[in-house]
C-alpha atoms as a PDB file:
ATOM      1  CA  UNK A   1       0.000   0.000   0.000  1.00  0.00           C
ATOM      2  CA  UNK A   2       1.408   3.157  -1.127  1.00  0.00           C
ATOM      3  CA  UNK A   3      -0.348   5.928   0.765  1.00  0.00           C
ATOM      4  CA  UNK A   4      -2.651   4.703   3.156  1.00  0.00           C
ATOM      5  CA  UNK A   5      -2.579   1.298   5.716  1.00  0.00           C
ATOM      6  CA  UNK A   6      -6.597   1.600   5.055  1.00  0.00           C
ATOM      7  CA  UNK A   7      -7.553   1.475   0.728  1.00  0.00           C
ATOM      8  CA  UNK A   8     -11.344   2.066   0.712  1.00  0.00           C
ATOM      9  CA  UNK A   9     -13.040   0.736  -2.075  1.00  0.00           C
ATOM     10  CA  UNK A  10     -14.481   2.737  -4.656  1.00  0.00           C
ATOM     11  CA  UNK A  11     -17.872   2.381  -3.277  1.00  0.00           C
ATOM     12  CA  UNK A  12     -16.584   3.581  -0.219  1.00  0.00           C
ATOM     13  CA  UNK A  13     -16.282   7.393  -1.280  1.00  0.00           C
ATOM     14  CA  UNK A  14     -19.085  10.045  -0.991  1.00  0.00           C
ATOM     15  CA  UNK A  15     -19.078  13.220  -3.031  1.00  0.00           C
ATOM     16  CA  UNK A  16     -17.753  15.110   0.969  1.00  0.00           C
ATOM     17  CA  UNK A  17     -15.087  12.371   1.242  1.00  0.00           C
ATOM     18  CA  UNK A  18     -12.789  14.591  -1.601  1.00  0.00           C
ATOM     19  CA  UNK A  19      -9.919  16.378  -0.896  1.00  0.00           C
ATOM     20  CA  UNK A  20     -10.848  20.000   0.147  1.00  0.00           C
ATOM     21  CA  UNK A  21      -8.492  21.143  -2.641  1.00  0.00           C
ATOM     22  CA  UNK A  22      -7.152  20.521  -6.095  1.00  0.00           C
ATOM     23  CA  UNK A  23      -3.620  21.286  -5.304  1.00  0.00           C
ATOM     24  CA  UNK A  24      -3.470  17.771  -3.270  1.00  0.00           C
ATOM     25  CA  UNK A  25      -0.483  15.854  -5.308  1.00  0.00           C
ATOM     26  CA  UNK A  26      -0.211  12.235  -5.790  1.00  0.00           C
ATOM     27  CA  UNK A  27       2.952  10.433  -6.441  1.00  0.00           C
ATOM     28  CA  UNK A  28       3.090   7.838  -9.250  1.00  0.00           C
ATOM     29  CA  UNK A  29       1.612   4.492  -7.069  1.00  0.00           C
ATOM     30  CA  UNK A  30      -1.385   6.558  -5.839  1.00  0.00           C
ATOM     31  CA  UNK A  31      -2.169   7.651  -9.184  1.00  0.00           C
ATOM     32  CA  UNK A  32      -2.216   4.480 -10.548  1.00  0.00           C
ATOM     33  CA  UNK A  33      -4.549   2.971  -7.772  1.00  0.00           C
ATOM     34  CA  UNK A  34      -6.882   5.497  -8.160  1.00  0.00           C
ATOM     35  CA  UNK A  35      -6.895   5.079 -11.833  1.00  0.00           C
ATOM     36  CA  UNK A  36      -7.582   1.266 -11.194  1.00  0.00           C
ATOM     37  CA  UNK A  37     -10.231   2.197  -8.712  1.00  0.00           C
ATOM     38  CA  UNK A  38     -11.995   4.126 -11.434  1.00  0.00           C
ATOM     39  CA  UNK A  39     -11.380   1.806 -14.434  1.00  0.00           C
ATOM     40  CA  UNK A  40     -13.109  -1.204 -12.392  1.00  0.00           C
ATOM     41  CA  UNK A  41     -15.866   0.421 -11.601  1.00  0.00           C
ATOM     42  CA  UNK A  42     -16.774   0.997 -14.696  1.00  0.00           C
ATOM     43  CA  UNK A  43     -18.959  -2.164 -15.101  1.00  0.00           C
ATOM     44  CA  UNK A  44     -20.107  -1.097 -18.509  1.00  0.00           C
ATOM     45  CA  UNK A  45     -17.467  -1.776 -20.518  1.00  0.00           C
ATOM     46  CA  UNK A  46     -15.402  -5.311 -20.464  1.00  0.00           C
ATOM     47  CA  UNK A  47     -12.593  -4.002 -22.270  1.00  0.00           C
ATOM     48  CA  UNK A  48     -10.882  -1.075 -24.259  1.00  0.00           C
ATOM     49  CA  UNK A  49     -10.007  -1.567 -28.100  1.00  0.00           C
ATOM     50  CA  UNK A  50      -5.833  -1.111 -28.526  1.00  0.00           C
ATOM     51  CA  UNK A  51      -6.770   2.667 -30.573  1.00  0.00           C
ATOM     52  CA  UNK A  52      -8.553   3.269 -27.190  1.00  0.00           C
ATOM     53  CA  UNK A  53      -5.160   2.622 -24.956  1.00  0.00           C
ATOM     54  CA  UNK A  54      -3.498   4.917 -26.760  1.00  0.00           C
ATOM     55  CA  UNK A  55      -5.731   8.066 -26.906  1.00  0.00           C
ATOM     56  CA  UNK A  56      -6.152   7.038 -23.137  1.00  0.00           C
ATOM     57  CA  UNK A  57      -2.155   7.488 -22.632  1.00  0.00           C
ATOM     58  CA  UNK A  58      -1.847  10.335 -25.116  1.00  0.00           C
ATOM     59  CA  UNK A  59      -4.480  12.233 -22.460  1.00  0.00           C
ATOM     60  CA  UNK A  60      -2.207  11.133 -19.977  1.00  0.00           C
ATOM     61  CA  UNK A  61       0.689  13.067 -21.689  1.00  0.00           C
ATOM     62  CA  UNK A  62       2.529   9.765 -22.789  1.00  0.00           C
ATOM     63  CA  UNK A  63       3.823   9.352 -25.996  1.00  0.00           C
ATOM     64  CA  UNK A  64       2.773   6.597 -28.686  1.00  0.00           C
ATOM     65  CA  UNK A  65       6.461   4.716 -28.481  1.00  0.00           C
ATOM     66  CA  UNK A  66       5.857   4.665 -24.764  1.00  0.00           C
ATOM     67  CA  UNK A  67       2.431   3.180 -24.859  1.00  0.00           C
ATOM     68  CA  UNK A  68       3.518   0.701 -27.457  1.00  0.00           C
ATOM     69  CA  UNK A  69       6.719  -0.558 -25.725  1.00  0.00           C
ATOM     70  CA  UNK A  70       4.427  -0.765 -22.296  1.00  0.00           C
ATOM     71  CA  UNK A  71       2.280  -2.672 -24.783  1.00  0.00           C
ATOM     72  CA  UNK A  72       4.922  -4.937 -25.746  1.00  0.00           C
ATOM     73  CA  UNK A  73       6.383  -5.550 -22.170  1.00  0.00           C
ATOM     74  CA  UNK A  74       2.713  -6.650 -21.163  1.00  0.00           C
ATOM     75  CA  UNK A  75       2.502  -8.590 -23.835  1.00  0.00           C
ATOM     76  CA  UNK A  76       5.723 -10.481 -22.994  1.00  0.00           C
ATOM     77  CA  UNK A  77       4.544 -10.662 -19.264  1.00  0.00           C
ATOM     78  CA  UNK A  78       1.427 -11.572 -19.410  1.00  0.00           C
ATOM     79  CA  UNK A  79       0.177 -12.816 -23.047  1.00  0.00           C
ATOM     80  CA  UNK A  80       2.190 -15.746 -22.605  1.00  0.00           C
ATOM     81  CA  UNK A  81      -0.097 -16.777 -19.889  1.00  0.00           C
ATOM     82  CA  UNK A  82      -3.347 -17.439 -21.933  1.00  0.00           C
ATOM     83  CA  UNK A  83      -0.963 -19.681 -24.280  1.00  0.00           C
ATOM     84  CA  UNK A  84       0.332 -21.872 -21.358  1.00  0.00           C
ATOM     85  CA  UNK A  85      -2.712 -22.749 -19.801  1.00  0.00           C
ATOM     86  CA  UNK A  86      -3.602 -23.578 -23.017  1.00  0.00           C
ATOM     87  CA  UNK A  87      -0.776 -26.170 -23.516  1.00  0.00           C
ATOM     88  CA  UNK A  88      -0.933 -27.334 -20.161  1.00  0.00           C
ATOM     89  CA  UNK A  89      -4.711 -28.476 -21.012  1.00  0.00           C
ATOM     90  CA  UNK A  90      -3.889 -29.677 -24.116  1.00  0.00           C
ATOM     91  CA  UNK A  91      -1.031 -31.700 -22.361  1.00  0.00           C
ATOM     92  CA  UNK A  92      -3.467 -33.357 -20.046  1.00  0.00           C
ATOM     93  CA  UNK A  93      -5.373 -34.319 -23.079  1.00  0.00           C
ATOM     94  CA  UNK A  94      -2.393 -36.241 -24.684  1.00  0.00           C
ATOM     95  CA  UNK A  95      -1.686 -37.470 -21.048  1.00  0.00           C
ATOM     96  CA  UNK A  96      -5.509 -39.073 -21.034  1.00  0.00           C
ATOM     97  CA  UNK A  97      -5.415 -39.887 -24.339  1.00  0.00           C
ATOM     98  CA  UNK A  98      -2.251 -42.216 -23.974  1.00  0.00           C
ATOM     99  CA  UNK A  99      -3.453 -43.611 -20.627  1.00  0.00           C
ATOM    100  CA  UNK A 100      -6.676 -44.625 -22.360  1.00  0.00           C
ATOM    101  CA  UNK A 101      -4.682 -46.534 -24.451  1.00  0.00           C
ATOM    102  CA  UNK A 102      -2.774 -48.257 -22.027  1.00  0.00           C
ATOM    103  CA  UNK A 103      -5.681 -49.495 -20.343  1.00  0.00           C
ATOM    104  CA  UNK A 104      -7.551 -50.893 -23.829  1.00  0.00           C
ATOM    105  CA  UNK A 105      -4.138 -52.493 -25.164  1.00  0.00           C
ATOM    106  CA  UNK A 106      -4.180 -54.066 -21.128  1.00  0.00           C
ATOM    107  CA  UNK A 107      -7.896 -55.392 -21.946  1.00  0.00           C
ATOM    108  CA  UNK A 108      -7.147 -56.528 -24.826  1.00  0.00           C
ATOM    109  CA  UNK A 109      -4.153 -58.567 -23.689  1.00  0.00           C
ATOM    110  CA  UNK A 110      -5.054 -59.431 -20.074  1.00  0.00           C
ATOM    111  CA  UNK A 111      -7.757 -62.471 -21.847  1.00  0.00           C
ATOM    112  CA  UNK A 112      -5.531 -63.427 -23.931  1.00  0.00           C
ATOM    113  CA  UNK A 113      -2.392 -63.817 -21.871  1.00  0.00           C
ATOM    114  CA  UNK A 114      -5.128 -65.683 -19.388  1.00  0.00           C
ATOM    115  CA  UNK A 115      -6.223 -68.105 -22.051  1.00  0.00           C
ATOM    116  CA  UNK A 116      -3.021 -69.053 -23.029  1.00  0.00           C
ATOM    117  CA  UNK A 117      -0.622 -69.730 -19.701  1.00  0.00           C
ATOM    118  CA  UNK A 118      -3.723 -68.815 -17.337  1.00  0.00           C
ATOM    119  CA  UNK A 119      -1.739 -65.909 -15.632  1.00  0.00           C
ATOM    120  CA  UNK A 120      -1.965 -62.331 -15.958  1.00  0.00           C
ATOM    121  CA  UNK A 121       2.240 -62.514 -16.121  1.00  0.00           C
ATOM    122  CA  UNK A 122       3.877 -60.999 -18.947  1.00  0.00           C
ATOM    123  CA  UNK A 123      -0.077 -58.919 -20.137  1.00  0.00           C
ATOM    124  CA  UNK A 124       1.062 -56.968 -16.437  1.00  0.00           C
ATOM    125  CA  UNK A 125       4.982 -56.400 -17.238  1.00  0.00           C
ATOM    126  CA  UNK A 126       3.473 -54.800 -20.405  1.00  0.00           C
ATOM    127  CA  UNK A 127       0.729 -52.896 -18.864  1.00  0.00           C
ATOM    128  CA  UNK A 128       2.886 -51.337 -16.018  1.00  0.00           C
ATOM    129  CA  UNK A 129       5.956 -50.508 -17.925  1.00  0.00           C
ATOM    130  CA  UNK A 130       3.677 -49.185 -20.682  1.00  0.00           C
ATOM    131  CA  UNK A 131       1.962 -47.052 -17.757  1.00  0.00           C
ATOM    132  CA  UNK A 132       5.086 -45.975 -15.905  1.00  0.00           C
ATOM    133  CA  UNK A 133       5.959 -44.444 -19.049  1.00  0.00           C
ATOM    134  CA  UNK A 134       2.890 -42.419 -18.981  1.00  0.00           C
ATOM    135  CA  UNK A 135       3.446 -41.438 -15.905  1.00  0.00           C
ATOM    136  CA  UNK A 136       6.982 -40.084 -16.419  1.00  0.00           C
ATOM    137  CA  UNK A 137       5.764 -38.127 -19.191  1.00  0.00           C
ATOM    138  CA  UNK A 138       2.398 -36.843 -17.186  1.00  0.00           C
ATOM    139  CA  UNK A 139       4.996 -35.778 -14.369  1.00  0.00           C
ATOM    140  CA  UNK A 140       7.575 -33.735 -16.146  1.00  0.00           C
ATOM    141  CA  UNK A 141       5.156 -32.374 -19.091  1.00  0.00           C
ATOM    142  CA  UNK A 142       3.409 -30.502 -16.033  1.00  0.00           C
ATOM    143  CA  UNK A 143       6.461 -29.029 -14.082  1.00  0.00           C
ATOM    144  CA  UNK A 144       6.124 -25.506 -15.396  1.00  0.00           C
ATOM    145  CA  UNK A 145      10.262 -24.208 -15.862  1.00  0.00           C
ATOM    146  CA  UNK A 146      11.726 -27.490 -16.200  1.00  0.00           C
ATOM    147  CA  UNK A 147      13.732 -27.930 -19.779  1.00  0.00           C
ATOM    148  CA  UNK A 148      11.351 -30.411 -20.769  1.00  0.00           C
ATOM    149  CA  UNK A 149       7.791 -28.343 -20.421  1.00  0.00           C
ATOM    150  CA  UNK A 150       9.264 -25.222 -22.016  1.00  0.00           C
ATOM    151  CA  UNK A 151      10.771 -27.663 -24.769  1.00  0.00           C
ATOM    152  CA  UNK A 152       7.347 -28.652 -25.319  1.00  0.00           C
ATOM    153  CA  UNK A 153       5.683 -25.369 -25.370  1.00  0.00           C
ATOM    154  CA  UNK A 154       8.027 -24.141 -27.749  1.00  0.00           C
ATOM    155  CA  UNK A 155       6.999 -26.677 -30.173  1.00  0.00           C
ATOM    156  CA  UNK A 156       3.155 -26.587 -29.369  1.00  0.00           C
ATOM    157  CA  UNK A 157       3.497 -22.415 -30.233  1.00  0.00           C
ATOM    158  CA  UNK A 158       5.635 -22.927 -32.953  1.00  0.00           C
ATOM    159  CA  UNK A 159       2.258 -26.256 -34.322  1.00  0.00           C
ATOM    160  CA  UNK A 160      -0.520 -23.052 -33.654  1.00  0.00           C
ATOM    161  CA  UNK A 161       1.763 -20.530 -35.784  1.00  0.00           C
ATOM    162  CA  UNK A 162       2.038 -23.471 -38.444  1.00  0.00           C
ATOM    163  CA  UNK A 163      -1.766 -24.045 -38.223  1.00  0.00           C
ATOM    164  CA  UNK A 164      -2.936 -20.056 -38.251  1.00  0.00           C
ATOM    165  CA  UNK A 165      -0.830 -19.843 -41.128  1.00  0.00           C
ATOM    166  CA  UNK A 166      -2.896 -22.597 -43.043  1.00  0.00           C
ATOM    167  CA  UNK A 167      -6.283 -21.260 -41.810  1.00  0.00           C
END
């Protein structure tokens, strides 16, 4: 908290809670909160078109290349997030996917390793190796940072480039 222990919502102000004059100042983390405080209680709107952002900054006295390279930075920050939890549901897909298969290949040989030495003996080496496997790859596909998952990513952005290119 920047200027106060106490932040009242906005809901909390009333037209005799304003300063008394307009020569209060407001250093640059108190003028940010207050714009926030503003900006989300506008209900109205659920978001502001990029041509927007910028006539909002120019008011502010900030200059196009500024806006864009905050742009950019955000971007960088926090546009990569969308895209992860993307892959990391489209991982958990593949993850399913391949278990499924483990456990139909299993069906299908658990009868007929039982039928011919009536043991479940080499049908279960198959089955949990096969599955151990899976697991491995569950376990380290989903360890966000590790050289494996960002291997991974890399090569699920680079498949959606490939496929908005062909669409």
């Amino acid at each position: 908290m920047s200027q106060l222990d106490h932040q009242p919502e906005p809901a909390d102000f009333t037209p005799s809670d304003r300063p008394p004059s307009d020569l209060a100042t407001y250093d640059q983390d108190a003028v940010q909160e207050i714009l926030q405080f503003a900006l989300a209680k506008r209900s109205d709107i659920e978001g502001y078109s990029r041509s927007q952002l910028l006539e909002m900054g120019q008011e502010l006295g900030l200059s196009e290349a500024d806006i864009i390279a905050a742009e950019t930075k955000w971007q960088e920050v926090y546009g990569d997030q969308g895209d992860r939890a993307r892959f990391q549901a489209s991982e958990k897909e593949r993850i399913r996917r391949r278990a499924i298969k483990v456990a139909i290949v299993t069906l299908f040989l658990s009868p007929i390793n039982w039928i011919l030495i009536h043991h479940l003996d080499w049908s279960l080496i198959v089955a949990l190796t096969w599955g151990l496997f899976v697991a491995l790859d569950a376990w380290k596909s989903q360890q966000p940072g590790t050289e494996t998952f960002e291997k991974r990513f890399q090569n699920w952005q680079n498949d959606q480039k490939t496929l908005d290119d062909w669409t």
